[in-house]
Protein backbone atom coordinates (compact mmCIF):
# COMPACT_ATOMS: atom_id res chain seq x y z
CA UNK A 1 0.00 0.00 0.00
CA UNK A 2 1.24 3.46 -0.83
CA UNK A 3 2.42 6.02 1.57
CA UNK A 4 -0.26 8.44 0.40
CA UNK A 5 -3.32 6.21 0.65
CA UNK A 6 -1.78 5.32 4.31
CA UNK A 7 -1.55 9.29 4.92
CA UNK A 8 -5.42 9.24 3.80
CA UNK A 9 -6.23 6.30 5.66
CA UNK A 10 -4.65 8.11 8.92
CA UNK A 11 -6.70 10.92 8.28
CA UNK A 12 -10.15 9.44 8.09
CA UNK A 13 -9.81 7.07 11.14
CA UNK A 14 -8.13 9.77 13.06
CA UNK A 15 -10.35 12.68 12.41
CA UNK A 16 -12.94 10.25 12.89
CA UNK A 17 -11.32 9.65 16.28
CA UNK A 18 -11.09 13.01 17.38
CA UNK A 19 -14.54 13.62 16.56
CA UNK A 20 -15.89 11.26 18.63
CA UNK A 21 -13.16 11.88 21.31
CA UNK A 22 -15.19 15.66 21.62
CA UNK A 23 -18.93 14.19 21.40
CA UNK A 24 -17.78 11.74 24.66
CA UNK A 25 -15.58 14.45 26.29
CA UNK A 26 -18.50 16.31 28.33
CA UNK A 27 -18.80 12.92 30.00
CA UNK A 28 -15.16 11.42 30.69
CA UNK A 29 -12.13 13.72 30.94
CA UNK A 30 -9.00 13.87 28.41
CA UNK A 31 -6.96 11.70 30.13
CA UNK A 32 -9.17 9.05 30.34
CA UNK A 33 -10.39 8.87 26.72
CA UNK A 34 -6.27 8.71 26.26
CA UNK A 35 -6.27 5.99 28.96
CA UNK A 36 -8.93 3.86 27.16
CA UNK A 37 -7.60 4.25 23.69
CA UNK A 38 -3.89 3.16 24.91
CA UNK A 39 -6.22 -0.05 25.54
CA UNK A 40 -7.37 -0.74 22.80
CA UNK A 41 -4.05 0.85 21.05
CA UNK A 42 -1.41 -1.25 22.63
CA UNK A 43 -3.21 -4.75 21.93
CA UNK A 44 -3.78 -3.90 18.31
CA UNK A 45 -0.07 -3.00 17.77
CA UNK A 46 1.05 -6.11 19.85
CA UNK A 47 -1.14 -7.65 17.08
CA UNK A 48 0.03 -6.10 14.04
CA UNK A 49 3.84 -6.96 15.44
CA UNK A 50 3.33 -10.76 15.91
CA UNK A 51 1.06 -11.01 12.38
CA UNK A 52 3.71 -9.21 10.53
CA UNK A 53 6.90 -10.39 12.33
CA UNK A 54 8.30 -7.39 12.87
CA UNK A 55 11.71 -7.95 15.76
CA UNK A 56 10.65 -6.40 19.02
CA UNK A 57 13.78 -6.30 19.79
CA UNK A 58 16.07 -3.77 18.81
CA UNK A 59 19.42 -4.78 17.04
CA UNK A 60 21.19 -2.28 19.53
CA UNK A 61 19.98 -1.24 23.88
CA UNK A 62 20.38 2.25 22.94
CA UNK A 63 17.43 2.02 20.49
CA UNK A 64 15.55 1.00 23.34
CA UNK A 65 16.12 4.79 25.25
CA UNK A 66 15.18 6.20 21.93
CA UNK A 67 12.26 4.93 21.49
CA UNK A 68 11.60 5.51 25.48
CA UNK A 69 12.69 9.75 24.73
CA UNK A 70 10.23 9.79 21.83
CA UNK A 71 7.45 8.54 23.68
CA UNK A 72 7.79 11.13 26.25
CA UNK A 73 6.45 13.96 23.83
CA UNK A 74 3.55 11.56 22.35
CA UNK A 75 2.06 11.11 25.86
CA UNK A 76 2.49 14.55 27.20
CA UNK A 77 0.60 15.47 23.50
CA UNK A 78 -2.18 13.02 23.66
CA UNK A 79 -2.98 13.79 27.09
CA UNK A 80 -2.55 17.81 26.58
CA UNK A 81 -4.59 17.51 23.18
CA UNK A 82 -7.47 15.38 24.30
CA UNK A 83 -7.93 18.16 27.19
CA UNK A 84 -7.96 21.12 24.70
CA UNK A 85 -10.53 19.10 23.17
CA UNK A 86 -12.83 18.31 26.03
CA UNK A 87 -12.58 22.49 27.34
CA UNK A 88 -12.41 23.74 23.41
CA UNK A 89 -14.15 23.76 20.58
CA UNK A 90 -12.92 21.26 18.16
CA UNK A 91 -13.16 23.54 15.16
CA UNK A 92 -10.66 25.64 17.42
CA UNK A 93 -8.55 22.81 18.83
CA UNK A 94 -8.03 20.47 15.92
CA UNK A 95 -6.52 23.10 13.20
CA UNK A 96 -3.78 24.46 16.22
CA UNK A 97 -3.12 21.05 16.66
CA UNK A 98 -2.52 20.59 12.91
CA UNK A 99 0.13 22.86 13.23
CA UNK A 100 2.40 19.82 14.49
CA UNK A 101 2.78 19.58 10.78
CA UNK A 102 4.55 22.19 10.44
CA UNK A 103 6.74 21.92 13.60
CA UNK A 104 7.73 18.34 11.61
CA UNK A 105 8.55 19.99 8.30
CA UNK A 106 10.36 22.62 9.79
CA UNK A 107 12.77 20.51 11.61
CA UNK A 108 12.56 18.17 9.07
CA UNK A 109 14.05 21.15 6.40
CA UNK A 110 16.57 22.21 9.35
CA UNK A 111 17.87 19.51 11.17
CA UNK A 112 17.57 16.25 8.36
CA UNK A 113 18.10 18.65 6.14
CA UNK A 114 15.41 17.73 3.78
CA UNK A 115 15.21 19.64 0.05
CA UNK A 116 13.39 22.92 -0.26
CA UNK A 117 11.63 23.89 -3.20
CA UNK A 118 9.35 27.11 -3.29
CA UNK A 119 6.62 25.06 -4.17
CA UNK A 120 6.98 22.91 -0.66
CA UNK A 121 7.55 26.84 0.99
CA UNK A 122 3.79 28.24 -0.46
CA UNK A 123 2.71 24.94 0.85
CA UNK A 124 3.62 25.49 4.00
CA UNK A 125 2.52 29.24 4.42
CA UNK A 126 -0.70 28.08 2.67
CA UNK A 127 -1.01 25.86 5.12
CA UNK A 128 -0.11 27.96 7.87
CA UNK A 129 -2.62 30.05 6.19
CA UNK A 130 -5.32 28.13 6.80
CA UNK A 131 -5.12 27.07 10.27
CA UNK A 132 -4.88 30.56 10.94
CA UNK A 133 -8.14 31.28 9.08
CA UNK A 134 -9.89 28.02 10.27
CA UNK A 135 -9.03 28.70 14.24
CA UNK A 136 -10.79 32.11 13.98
């Protein structure tokens, strides 16, 4: 499967997600929607590892803290965004959030350094653009 219809696939269940993560969030707090979805989350992954046979374990221990480091923003991210969502309004909450896009591109272009073109610049002040618009 291609990397785009993935990145459209992420989309759908994901906005889906979020959607529904507002319409329950009067009724159980942030946290706990994060809580319940690491649930269902974690056994789904274990799954998708064994099916696929993908090595749990790393080739080197250092991998291990890596992957431990990288978590650490994920968590304090789901559990920050899911409260936006239950005190905001999601029309609001969900286009600032989409600026994590551009935090990625950015230090994608600076630190991997990752070709720029002008087209991939309008993109991203387009895009910028447009979460401005949509959050007001």
């Amino acid at each position: 499967m291609s990397y785009l219809v993935l990145a459209l696939l992420t989309m759908v269940f994901l906005g889906l997600h979020y959607f529904l993560a507002k319409v329950i969030s009067p009724h159980i707090s942030g946290p706990v929607i994060a809580f319940a979805g690491a649930l269902v989350y974690l056994p789904g992954l274990y799954l998708y590892i064994y099916f696929t046979k993908l090595p749990i374990i790393p080739a080197q221990p250092i991998y291990w803290w890596y992957a431990i480091l990288i978590a650490v923003p994920m968590t304090v991210g789901a559990i920050t965004l899911y409260m936006a969502i239950q005190k905001g309004p999601l029309s609001i909450v969900m286009p600032i959030y989409a600026l994590n896009a551009m935090v990625v591109a950015l230090l994608g272009i600076l630190i991997l350094h990752e070709p720029v073109s002008v087209p991939k610049v309008i993109g991203l002040v387009l895009a910028f653009a447009a979460i401005i618009l949509l959050s007001r």
